[in-house]
Protein backbone atom coordinates (compact mmCIF):
# COMPACT_ATOMS: atom_id res chain seq x y z
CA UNK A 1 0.00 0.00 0.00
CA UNK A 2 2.65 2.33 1.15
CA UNK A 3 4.61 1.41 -1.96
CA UNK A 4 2.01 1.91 -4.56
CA UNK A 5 1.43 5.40 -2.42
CA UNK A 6 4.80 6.53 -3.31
CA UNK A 7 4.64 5.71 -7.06
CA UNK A 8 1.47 7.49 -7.27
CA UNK A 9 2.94 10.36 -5.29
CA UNK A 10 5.89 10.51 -7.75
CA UNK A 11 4.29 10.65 -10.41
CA UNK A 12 2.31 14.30 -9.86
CA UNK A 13 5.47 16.48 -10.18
CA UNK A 14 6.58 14.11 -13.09
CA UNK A 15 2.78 15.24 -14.60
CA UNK A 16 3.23 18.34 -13.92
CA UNK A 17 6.38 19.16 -15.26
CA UNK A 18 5.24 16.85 -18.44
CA UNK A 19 2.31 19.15 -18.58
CA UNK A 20 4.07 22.67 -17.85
CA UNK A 21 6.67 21.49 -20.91
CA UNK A 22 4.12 20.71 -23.58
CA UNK A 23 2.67 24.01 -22.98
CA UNK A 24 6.27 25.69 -23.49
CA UNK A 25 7.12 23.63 -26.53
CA UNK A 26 4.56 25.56 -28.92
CA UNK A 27 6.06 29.01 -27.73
CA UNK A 28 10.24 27.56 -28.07
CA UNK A 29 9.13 25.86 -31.41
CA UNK A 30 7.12 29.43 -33.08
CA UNK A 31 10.29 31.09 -31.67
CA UNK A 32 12.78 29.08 -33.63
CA UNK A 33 10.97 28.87 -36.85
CA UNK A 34 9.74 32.69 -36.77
CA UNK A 35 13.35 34.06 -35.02
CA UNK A 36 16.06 32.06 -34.52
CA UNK A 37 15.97 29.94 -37.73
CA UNK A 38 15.66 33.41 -39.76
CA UNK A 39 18.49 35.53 -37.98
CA UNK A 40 20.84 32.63 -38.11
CA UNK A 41 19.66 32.32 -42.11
CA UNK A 42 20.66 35.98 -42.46
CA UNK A 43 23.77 35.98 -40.01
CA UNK A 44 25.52 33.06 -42.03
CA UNK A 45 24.78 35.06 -45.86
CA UNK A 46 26.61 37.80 -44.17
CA UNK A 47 29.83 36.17 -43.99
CA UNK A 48 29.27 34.66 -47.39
CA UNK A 49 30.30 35.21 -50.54
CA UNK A 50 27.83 33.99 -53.47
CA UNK A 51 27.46 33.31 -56.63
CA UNK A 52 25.77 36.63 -58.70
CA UNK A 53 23.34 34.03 -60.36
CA UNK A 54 22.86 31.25 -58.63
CA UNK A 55 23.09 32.19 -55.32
CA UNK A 56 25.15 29.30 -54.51
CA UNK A 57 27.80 29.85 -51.58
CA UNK A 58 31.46 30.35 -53.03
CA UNK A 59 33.49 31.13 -49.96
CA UNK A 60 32.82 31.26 -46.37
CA UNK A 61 33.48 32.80 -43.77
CA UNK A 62 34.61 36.00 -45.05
CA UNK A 63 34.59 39.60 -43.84
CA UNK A 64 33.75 41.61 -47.17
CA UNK A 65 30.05 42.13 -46.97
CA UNK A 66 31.08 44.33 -43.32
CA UNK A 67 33.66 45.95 -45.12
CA UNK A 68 31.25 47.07 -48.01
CA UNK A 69 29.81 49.18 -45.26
CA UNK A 70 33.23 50.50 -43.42
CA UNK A 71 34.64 51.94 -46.74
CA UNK A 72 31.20 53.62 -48.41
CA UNK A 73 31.06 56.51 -46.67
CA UNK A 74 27.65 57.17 -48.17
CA UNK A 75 26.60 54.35 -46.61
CA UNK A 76 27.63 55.15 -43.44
CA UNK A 77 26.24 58.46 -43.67
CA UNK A 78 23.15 56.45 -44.53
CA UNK A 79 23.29 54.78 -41.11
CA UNK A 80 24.30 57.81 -39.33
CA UNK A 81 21.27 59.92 -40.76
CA UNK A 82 18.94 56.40 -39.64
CA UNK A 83 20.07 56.47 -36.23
CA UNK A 84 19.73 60.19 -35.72
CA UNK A 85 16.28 60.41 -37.55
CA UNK A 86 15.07 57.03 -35.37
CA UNK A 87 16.34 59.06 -31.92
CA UNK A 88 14.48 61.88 -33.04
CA UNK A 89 11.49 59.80 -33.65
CA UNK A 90 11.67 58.08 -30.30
CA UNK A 91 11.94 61.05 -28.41
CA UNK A 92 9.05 63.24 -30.16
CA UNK A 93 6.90 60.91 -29.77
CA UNK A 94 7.24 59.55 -26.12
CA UNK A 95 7.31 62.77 -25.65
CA UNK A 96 4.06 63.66 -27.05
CA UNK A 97 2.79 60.41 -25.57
CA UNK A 98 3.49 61.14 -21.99
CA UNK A 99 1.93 64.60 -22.54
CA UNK A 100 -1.50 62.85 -23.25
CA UNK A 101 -0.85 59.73 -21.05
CA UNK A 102 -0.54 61.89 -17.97
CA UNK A 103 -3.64 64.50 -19.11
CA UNK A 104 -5.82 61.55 -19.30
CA UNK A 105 -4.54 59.77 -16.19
CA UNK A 106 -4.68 63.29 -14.17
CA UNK A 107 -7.23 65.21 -15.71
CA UNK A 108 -10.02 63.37 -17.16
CA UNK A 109 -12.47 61.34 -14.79
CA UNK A 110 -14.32 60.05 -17.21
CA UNK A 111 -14.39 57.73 -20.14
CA UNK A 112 -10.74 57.36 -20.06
CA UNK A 113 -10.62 54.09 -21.99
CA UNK A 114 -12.78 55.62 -24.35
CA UNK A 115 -10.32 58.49 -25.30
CA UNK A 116 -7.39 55.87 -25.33
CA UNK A 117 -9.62 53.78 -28.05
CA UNK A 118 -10.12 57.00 -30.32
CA UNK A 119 -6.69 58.19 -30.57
CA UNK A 120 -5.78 54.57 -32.21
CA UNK A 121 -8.90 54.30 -34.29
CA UNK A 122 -7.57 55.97 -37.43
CA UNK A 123 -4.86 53.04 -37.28
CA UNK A 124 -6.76 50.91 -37.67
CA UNK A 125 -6.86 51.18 -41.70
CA UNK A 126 -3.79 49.99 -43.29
CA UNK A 127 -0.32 51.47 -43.01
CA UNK A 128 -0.14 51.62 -46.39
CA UNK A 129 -3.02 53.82 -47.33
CA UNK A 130 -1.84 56.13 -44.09
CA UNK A 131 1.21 56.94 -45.43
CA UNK A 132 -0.69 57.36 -49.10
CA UNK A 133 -2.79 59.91 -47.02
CA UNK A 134 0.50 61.84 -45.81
CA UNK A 135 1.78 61.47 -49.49
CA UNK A 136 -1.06 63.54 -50.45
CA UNK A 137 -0.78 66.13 -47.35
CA UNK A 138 2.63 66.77 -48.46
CA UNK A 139 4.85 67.70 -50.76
CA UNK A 140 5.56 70.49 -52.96
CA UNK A 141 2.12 70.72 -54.49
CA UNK A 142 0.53 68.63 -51.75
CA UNK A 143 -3.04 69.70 -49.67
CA UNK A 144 -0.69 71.52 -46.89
CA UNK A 145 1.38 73.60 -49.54
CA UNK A 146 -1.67 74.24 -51.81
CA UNK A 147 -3.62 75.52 -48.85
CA UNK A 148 -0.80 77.84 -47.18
CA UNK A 149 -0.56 79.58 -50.60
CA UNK A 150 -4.22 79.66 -51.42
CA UNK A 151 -4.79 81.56 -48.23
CA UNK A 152 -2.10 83.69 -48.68
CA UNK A 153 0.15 82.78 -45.81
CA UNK A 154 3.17 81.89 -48.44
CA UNK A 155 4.22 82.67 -51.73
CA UNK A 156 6.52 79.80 -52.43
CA UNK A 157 5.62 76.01 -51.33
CA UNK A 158 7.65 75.61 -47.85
CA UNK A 159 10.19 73.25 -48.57
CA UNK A 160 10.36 71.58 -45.11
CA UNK A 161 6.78 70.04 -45.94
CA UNK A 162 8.22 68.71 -48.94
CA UNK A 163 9.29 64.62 -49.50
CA UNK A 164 12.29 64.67 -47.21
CA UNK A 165 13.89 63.56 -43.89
CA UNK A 166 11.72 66.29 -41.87
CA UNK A 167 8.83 64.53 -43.97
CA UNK A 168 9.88 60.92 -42.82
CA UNK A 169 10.09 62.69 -39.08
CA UNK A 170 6.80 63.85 -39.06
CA UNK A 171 4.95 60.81 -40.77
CA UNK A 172 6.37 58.30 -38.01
CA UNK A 173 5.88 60.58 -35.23
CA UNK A 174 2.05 60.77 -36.23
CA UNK A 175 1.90 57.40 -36.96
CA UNK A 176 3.51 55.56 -33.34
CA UNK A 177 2.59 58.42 -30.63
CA UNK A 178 -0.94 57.46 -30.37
CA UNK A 179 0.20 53.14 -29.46
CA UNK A 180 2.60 54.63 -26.91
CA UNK A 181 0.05 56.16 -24.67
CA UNK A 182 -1.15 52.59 -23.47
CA UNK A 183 2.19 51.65 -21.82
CA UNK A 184 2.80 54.99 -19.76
CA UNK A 185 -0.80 55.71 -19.16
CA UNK A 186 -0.29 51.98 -17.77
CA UNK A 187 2.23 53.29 -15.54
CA UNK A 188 0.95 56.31 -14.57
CA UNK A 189 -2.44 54.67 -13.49
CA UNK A 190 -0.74 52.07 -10.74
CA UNK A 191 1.04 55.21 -8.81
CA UNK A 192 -0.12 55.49 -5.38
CA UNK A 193 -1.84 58.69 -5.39
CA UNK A 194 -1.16 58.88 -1.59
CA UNK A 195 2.53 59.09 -2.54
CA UNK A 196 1.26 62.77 -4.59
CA UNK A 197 -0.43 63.94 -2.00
CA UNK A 198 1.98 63.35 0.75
CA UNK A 199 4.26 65.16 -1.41
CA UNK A 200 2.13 68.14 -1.60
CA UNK A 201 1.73 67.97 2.05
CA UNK A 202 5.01 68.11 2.52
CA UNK A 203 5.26 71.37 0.65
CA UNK A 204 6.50 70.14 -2.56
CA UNK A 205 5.76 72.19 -5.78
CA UNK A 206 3.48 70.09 -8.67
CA UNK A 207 6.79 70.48 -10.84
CA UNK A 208 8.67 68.92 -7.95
CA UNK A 209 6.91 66.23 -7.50
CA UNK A 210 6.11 65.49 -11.20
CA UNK A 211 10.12 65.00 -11.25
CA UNK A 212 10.64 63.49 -7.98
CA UNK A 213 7.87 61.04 -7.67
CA UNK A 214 5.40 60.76 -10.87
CA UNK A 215 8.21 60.70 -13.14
CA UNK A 216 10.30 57.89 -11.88
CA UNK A 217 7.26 55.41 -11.04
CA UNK A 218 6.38 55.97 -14.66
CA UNK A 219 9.89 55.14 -16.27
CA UNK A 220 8.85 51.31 -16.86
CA UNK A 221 5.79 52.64 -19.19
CA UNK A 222 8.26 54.65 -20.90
CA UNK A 223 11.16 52.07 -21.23
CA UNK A 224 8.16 50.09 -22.96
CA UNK A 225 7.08 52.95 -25.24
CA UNK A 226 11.17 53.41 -25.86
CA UNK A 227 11.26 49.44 -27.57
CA UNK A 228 7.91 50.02 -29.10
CA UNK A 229 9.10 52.76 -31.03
CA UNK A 230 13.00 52.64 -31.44
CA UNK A 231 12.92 48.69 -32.43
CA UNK A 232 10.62 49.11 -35.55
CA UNK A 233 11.56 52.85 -36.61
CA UNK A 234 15.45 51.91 -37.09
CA UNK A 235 14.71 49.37 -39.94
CA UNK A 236 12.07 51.13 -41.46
CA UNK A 237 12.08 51.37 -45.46
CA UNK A 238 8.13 51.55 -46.40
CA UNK A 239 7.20 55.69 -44.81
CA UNK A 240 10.87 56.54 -46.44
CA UNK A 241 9.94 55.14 -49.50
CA UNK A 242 6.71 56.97 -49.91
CA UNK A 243 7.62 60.72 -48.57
CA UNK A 244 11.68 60.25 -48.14
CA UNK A 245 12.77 61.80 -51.64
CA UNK A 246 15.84 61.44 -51.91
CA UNK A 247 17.11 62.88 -48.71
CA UNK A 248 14.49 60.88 -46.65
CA UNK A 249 16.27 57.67 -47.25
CA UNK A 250 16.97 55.62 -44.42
CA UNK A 251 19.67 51.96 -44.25
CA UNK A 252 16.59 50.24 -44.30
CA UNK A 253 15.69 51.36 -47.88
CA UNK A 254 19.66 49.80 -48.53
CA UNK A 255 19.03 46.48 -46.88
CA UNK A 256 15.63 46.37 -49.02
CA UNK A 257 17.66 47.47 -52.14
CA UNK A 258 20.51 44.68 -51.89
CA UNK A 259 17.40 41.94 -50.91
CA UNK A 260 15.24 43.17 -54.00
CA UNK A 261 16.50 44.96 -56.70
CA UNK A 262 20.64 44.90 -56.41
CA UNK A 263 19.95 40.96 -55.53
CA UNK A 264 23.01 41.19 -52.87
CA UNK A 265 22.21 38.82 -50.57
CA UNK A 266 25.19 38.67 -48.45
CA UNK A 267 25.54 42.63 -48.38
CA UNK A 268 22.07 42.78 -47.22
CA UNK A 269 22.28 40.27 -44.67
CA UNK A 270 25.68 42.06 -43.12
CA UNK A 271 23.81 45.80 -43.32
CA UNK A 272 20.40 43.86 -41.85
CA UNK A 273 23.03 41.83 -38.83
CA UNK A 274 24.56 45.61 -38.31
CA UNK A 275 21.25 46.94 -37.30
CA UNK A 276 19.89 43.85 -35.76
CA UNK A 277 23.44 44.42 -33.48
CA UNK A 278 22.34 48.29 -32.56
CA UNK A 279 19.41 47.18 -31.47
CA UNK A 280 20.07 44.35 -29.26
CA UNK A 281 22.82 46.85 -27.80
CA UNK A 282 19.62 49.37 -26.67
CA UNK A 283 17.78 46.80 -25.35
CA UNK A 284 20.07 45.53 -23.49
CA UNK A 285 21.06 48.73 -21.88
CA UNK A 286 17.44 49.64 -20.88
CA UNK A 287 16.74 46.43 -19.18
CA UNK A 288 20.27 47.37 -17.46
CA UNK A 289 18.53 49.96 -16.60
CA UNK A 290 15.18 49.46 -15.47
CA UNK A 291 15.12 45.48 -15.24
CA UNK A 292 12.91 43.15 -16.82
CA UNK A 293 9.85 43.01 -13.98
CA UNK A 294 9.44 46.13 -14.04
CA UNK A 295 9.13 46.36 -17.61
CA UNK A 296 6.90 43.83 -17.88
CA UNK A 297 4.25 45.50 -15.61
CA UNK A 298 3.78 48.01 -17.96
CA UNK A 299 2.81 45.62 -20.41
């Protein structure tokens, strides 16, 4: 009796931990055949040299396809113009995003969710016929232009609403502020508003406690909205494409280049492994930073 006990006894965490790893599997197995098998695809190409028609690998390993990038200083002005214009992005709009995050956390009472709901409902269409939208706003003869000079205010079409980098600025700006509200409006909900009003007790100033308290309880919403915006705005090629020009071009408009038209494989994969390498480096970092809990509650 005592025997058969044990056995049975035994085998629950056995069960359990059967049951626990077929759950995992499907998550590890999407994983490897959406991520890992991909990067690694793209990470070996980039040390490869192949064959202009048959795409058949002629020497490996070999450091050419980095190289390509280290002596083309257009390119890496390419990459330098990328990361500042990605930087720029990220910071105008988590900036813009913690402006209306913390007026609808502070200030409205009412039908909160609501608001957060209609600021993403115009997203809802497709990407693609956004950025047609903004094609149309802008420009030299775009709506904006047209209407400035029809009304007098200009005599000339302003250039810095033309197809350009300011252009490419603008567009993803518009286009990512609204999802970043969620994450820091996330954060700014869970403070302990006894914390703010001790602090005003205290004497405190509202700009001295926004910088002392509010602030750095809501830095894990804005680490989020950081990665939301800085992972997919560094390899973006589509919003350049459509209102870039020529001097809205970003390395992901390269990387799409060598993949699609120049039929560079290996070049590709070494520009697309550089970026892949920035980013993991300022993701890293953050989670240095603010740690991966604390992320995650913001999520």
């Amino acid at each position: 009796m005592k025997s058969g006990e044990a056995q049975k006894n035994s085998r629950g965490p056995k069960a359990a931990r059967l049951k626990g790893l077929l759950l995992v599997v499907p998550t590890y197995l999407w994983l490897i055949v959406t991520f890992l098998i991909p990067v690694l695809s793209v990470l070996m190409l980039s040390f490869a040299e192949l064959h202009p028609a048959t795409k058949d690998i002629l020497r490996f390993p070999i450091l050419d396809n980095y190289a390509t990038l280290v002596i083309n200083l257009d390119y890496i002005f390419v990459l330098l113009r990328t990361l500042l214009l990605t930087v720029a992005v990220t910071v105008s709009s988590v900036g813009l995003a913690y402006v209306l995050a913390y007026f609808i956390t502070f200030k409205i009472l009412k039908n909160r969710y609501t608001i957060l709901i209609a600021f993403q409902a115009p997203y809802i269409a497709s990407y693609m016929m956004v950025l047609l939208a903004w094609r149309l706003l802008l420009g030299r003869t775009g709506v904006i232009n047209s209407l400035l000079m029809s009304i007098g205010l200009t005599n000339a079409p302003v250039e810095l609403l033309g197809y350009n980098a300011f252009s490419v600025w603008l567009v993803l700006t518009a286009t990512w502020f609204p999802w970043l509200i969620l994450p820091i409006f996330v954060s700014l909900e869970k403070i302990d508003r006894s914390l703010l009003e001790a602090s005003q007790d205290l004497g405190a100033s509202p700009t001295k406690t926004f910088l002392k308290i509010t602030f750095p309880l809501s830095l894990p919403g804005v680490f989020v909205a950081i990665l939301f915006v800085f992972i997919p705005t560094i390899g973006e090629f589509v919003a350049p494409s459509v209102v870039g020009g020529t001097t809205g071009l970003m390395f992901g408009n390269l990387i799409y280049d060598f993949f699609l038209k120049g039929y560079r494989w290996e070049i590709g994969s070494a520009f697309a492994v550089c970026l892949l390498g920035i980013v993991i480096v300022a993701v890293v970092a953050l989670f240095r930073k603010i740690g991966f809990e604390k992320l995650m509650e913001s999520l």
